[in-house]
Protein backbone atom coordinates (compact mmCIF):
# COMPACT_ATOMS: atom_id res chain seq x y z
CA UNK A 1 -204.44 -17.03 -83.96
CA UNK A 2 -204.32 -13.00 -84.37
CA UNK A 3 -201.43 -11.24 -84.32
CA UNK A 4 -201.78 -9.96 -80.80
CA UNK A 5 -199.95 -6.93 -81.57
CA UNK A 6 -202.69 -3.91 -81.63
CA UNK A 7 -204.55 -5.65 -78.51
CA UNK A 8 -201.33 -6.18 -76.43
CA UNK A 9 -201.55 -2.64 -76.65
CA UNK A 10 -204.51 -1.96 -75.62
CA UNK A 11 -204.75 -4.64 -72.65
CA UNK A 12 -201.64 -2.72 -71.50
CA UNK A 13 -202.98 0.70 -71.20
CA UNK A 14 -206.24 -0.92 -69.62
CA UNK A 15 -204.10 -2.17 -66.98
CA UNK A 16 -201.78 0.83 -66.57
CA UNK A 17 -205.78 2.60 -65.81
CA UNK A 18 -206.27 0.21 -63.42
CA UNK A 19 -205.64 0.48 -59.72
CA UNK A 20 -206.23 -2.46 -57.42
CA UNK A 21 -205.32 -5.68 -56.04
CA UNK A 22 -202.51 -7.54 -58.44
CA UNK A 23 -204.59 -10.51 -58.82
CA UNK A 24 -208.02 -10.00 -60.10
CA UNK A 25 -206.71 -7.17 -61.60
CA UNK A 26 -204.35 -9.84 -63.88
CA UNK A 27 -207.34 -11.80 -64.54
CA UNK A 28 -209.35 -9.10 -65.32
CA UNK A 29 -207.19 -7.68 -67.89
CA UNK A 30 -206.30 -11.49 -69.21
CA UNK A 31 -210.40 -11.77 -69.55
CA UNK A 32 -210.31 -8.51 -71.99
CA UNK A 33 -207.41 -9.75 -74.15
CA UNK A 34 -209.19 -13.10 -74.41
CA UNK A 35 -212.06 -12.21 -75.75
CA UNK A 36 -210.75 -9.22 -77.87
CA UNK A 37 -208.43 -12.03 -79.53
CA UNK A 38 -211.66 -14.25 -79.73
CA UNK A 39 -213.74 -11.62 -81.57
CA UNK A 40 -210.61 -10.73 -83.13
CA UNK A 41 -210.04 -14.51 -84.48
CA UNK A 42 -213.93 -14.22 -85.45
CA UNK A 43 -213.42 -11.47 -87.77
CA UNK A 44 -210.69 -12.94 -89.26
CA UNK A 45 -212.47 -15.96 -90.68
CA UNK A 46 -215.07 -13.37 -92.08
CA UNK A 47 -212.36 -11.91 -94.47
CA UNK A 48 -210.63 -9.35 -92.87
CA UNK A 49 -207.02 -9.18 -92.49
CA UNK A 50 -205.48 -9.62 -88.93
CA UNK A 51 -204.51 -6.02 -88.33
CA UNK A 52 -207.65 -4.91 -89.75
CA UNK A 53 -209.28 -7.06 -87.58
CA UNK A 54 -207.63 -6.54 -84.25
CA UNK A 55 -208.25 -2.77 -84.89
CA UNK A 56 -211.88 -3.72 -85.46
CA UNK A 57 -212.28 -5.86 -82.00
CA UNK A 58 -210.60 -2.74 -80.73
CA UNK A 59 -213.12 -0.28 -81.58
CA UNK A 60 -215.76 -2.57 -80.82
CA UNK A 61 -214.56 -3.49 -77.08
CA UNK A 62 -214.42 0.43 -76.50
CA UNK A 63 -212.12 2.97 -75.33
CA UNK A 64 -210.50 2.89 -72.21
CA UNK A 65 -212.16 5.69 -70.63
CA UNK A 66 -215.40 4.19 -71.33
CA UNK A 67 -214.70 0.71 -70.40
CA UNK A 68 -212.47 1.56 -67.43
CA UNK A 69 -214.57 2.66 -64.65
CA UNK A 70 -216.45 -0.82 -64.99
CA UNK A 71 -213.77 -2.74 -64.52
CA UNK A 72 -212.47 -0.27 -61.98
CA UNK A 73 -215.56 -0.73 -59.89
CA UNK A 74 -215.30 -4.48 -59.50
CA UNK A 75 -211.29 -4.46 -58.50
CA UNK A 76 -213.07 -1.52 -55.75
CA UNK A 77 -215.64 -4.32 -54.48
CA UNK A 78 -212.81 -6.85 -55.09
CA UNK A 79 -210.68 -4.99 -52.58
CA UNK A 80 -213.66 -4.19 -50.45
CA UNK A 81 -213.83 -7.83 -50.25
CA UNK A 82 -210.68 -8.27 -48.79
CA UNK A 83 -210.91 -5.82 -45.98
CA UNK A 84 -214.11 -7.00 -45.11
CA UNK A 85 -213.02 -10.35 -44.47
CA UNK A 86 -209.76 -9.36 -42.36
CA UNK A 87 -212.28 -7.79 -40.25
CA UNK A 88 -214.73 -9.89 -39.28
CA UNK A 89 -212.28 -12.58 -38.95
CA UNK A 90 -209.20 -10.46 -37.20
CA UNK A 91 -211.01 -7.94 -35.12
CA UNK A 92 -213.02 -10.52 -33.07
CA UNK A 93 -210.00 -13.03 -32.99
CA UNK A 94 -207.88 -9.73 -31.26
CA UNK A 95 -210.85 -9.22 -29.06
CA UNK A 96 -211.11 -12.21 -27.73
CA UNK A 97 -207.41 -12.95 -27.29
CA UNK A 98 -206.96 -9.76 -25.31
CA UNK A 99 -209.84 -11.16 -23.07
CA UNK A 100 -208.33 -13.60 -21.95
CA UNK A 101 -205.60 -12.40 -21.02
CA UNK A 102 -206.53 -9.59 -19.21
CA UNK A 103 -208.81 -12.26 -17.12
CA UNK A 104 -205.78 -14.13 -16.16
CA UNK A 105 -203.50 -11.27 -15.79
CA UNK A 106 -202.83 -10.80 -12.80
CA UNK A 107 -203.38 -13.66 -11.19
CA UNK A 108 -204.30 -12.60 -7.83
CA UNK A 109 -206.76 -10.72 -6.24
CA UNK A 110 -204.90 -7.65 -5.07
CA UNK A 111 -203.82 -7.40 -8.30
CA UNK A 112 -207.42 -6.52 -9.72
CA UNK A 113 -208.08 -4.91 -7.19
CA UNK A 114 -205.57 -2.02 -7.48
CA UNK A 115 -206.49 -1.40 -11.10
CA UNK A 116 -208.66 2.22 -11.09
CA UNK A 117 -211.97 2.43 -11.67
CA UNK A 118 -211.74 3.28 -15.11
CA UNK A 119 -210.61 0.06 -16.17
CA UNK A 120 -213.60 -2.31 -16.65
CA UNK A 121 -215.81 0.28 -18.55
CA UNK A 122 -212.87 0.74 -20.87
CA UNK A 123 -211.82 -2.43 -21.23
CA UNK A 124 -216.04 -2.94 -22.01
CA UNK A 125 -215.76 -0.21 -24.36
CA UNK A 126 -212.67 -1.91 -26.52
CA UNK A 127 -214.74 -5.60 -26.63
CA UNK A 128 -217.36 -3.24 -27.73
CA UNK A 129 -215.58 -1.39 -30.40
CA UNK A 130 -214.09 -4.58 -31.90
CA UNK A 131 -217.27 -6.63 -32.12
CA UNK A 132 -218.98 -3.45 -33.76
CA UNK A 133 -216.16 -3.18 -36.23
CA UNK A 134 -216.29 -7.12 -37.20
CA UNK A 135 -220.12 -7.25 -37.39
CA UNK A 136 -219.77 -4.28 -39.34
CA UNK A 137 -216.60 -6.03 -41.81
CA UNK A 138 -219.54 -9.17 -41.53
CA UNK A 139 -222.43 -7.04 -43.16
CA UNK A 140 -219.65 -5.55 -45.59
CA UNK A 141 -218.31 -8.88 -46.67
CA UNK A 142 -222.53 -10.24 -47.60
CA UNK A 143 -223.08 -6.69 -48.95
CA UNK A 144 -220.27 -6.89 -51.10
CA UNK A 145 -221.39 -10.67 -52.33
CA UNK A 146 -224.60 -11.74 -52.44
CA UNK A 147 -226.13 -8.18 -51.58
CA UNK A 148 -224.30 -6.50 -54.50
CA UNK A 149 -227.13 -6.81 -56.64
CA UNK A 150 -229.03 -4.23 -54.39
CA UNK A 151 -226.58 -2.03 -53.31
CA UNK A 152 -226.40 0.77 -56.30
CA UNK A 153 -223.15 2.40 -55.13
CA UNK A 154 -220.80 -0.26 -54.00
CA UNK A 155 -217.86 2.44 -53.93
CA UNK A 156 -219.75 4.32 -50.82
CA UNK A 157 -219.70 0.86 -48.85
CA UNK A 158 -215.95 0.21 -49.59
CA UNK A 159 -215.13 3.91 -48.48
CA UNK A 160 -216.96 3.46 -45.62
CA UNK A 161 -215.00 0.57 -44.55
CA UNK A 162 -211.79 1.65 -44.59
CA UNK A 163 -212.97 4.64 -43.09
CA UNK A 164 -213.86 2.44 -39.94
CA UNK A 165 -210.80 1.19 -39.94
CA UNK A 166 -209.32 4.68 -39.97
CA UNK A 167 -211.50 5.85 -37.30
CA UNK A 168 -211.14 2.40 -35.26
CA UNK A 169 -207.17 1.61 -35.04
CA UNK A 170 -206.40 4.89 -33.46
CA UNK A 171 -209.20 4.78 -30.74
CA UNK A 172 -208.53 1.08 -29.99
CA UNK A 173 -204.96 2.63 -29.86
CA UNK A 174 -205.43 4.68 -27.28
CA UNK A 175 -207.65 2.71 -25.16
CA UNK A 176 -205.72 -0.25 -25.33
CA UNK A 177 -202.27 1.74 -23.92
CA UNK A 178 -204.77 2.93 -21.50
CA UNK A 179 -205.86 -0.63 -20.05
CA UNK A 180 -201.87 -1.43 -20.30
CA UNK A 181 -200.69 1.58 -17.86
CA UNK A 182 -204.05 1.16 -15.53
CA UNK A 183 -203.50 -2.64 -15.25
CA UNK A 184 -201.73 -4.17 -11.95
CA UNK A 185 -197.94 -4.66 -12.60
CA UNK A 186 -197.85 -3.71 -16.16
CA UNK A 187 -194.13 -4.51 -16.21
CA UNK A 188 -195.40 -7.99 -15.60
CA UNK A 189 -197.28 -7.83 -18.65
CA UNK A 190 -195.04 -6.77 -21.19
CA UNK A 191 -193.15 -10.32 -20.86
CA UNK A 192 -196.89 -11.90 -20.57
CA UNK A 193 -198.30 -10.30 -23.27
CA UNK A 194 -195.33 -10.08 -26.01
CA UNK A 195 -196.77 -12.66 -28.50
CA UNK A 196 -200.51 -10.52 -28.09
CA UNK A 197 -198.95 -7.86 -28.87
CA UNK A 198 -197.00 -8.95 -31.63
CA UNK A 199 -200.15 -10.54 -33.20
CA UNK A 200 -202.31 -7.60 -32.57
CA UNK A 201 -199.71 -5.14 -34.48
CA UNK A 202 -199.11 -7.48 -37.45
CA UNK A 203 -203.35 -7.23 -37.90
CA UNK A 204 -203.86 -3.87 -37.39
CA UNK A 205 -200.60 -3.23 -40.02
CA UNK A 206 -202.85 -5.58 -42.25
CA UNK A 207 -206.22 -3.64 -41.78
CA UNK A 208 -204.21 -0.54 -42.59
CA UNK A 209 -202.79 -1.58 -45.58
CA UNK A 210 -206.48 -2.58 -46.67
CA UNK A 211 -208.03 0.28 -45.49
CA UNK A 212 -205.30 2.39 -47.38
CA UNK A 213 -205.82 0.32 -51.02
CA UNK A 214 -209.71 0.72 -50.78
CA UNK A 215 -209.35 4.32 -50.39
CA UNK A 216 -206.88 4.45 -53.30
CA UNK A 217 -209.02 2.32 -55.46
CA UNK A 218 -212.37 4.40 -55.26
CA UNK A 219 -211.22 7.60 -55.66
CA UNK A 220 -213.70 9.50 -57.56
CA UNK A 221 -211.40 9.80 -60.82
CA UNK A 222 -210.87 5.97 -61.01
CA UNK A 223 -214.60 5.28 -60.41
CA UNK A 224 -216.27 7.98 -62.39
CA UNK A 225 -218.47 7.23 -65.39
C-alpha cells in the first residue's frame, strides 16, 4: 500500500474546510483518502515511486478550494436532511400531544367556559402553525432526496428551513404561554402538563440546534464555487 503520508495531509486539511455533521462528514473525507490511496496504489504499479505518486493522486484529486465547496454542499443537504426530518416527525407529534391535553384539561365545563375568547382561535392558530411547519419539514425532507436532482440550489432550501424554525419557535413561544395564562386553573396545569412540557422543550432545543448547524453550514464562504 502507499505511504499515506502526503494524502493524510491532505484528507486533513479537507476536513479542517469542512463544516457539518461529524458523521457523513467522516465518511466523506474517508471516501477521498480511499480513492486518492487507490489511484495512488495505481500509479505506483506504473513505475512511479510512492511519494512521487501520492503527490501525483494529489494534484490530480484537486485543490481544496476547488474540491471543497462540492463536498461542502452535500454535508449542507446532509444537514438539511436532518432538520427536515425532526420536523415533520416532532412538530406534528407536539401538536397533537398538546391537543389532547388541552381537550381534557379542565375537566369540567365551567372550566372551559371561563377561558376568554381568545383562546380557541389561538389555540387554532398554534395546530395551524405546527402542521404548516411539518408539511413544510415533509416537502424539505423529498426535496432534499429524491427531488434533489431538480432543485439547482439546494443551499436556498436548507436556509430556508432553519429559517422557519427561527421564525416558528418564538411565535409558537408566545402563543403557547398565551393559551397557558388564558386557560382555566393554569396552576392546575403546570402539575398536569410537566412531562408536555418537558418533551416539548427538549424538541424545540433539538430544532434549534438544527436550525443553528444548517445556517452554519451554508454560509456563502463554505458553499461558494
Amino acid at each position: 500500500m502507499a505511504n499515506a503520508g502526503v494524502i493524510d495531509d491532505y484528507v486533513t486539511r479537507l476536513g479542517r474546510a469542512l463544516k457539518g455533521p461529524s458523521g457523513p462528514k467522516r465518511d466523506m473525507v474517508t471516501e477521498a483518502r480511499d480513492s486518492l490511496i487507490d489511484t495512488a496504489e495505481a500509479l505506483e504499479d506504473g513505475g512511479l515511486d510512492r511519494a512521487e505518486a501520492e503527490r501525483v493522486a494529489v494534484e490530480e484529486f484537486g485543490e481544496i478550494g476547488e474540491i471543497a465547496p462540492a463536498y461542502q454542499e452535500r454535508l449542507a443537504v446532509s444537514a438539511g436532511r436532518r432538520l427536515a426530518a425532526l420536523l415533520f416527525v416532532s412538530v406534528p407529534l407536539t401538536c397533537l400531544m398538546w391537543s389532547m391535553i388541552w381537550k381534557f384539561f379542565p375537566g369540567d365545563l365551567a372550566g372551559y367556559a371561563s377561558r376568554p375568547g381568545w383562546f380557541g382561535p389561538v389555540a387554532r392558530a398554534v395546530d395551524l402553525i405546527q402542521v404548516a411547519v411539518g408539511v413544510a419539514g415533509g416537502l424539505a425532507l423529498f426535496a432534499l432526496g429524491r427531488g434533489l436532482r431538480r432543485i439547482r440550489r439546494p443551499r436556498l432550501v436548507v436556509r430556508s428551513l432553519a429559517t422557519l424554525v427561527w421564525v416558528m419557535l418564538p411565535t409558537i413561544g408566545v402563543l403557547s404561554l398565551a393559551l397557558t395564562y388564558g386557560s382555566y386553573n393554569s396552576a392546575g396545569l403546570t402539575g398536569y402538563g410537566t412531562a408536555a412540557t418537558l418533551v416539548s422543550d427538549a424538541l424545540a432545543l433539538m430544532q434549534l440546534y438544527g436550525a443553528v448547524r444548517c445556517m452554519s453550514v451554508t454560509r456563502r464562504g463554505l458553499t461558494a464555487a
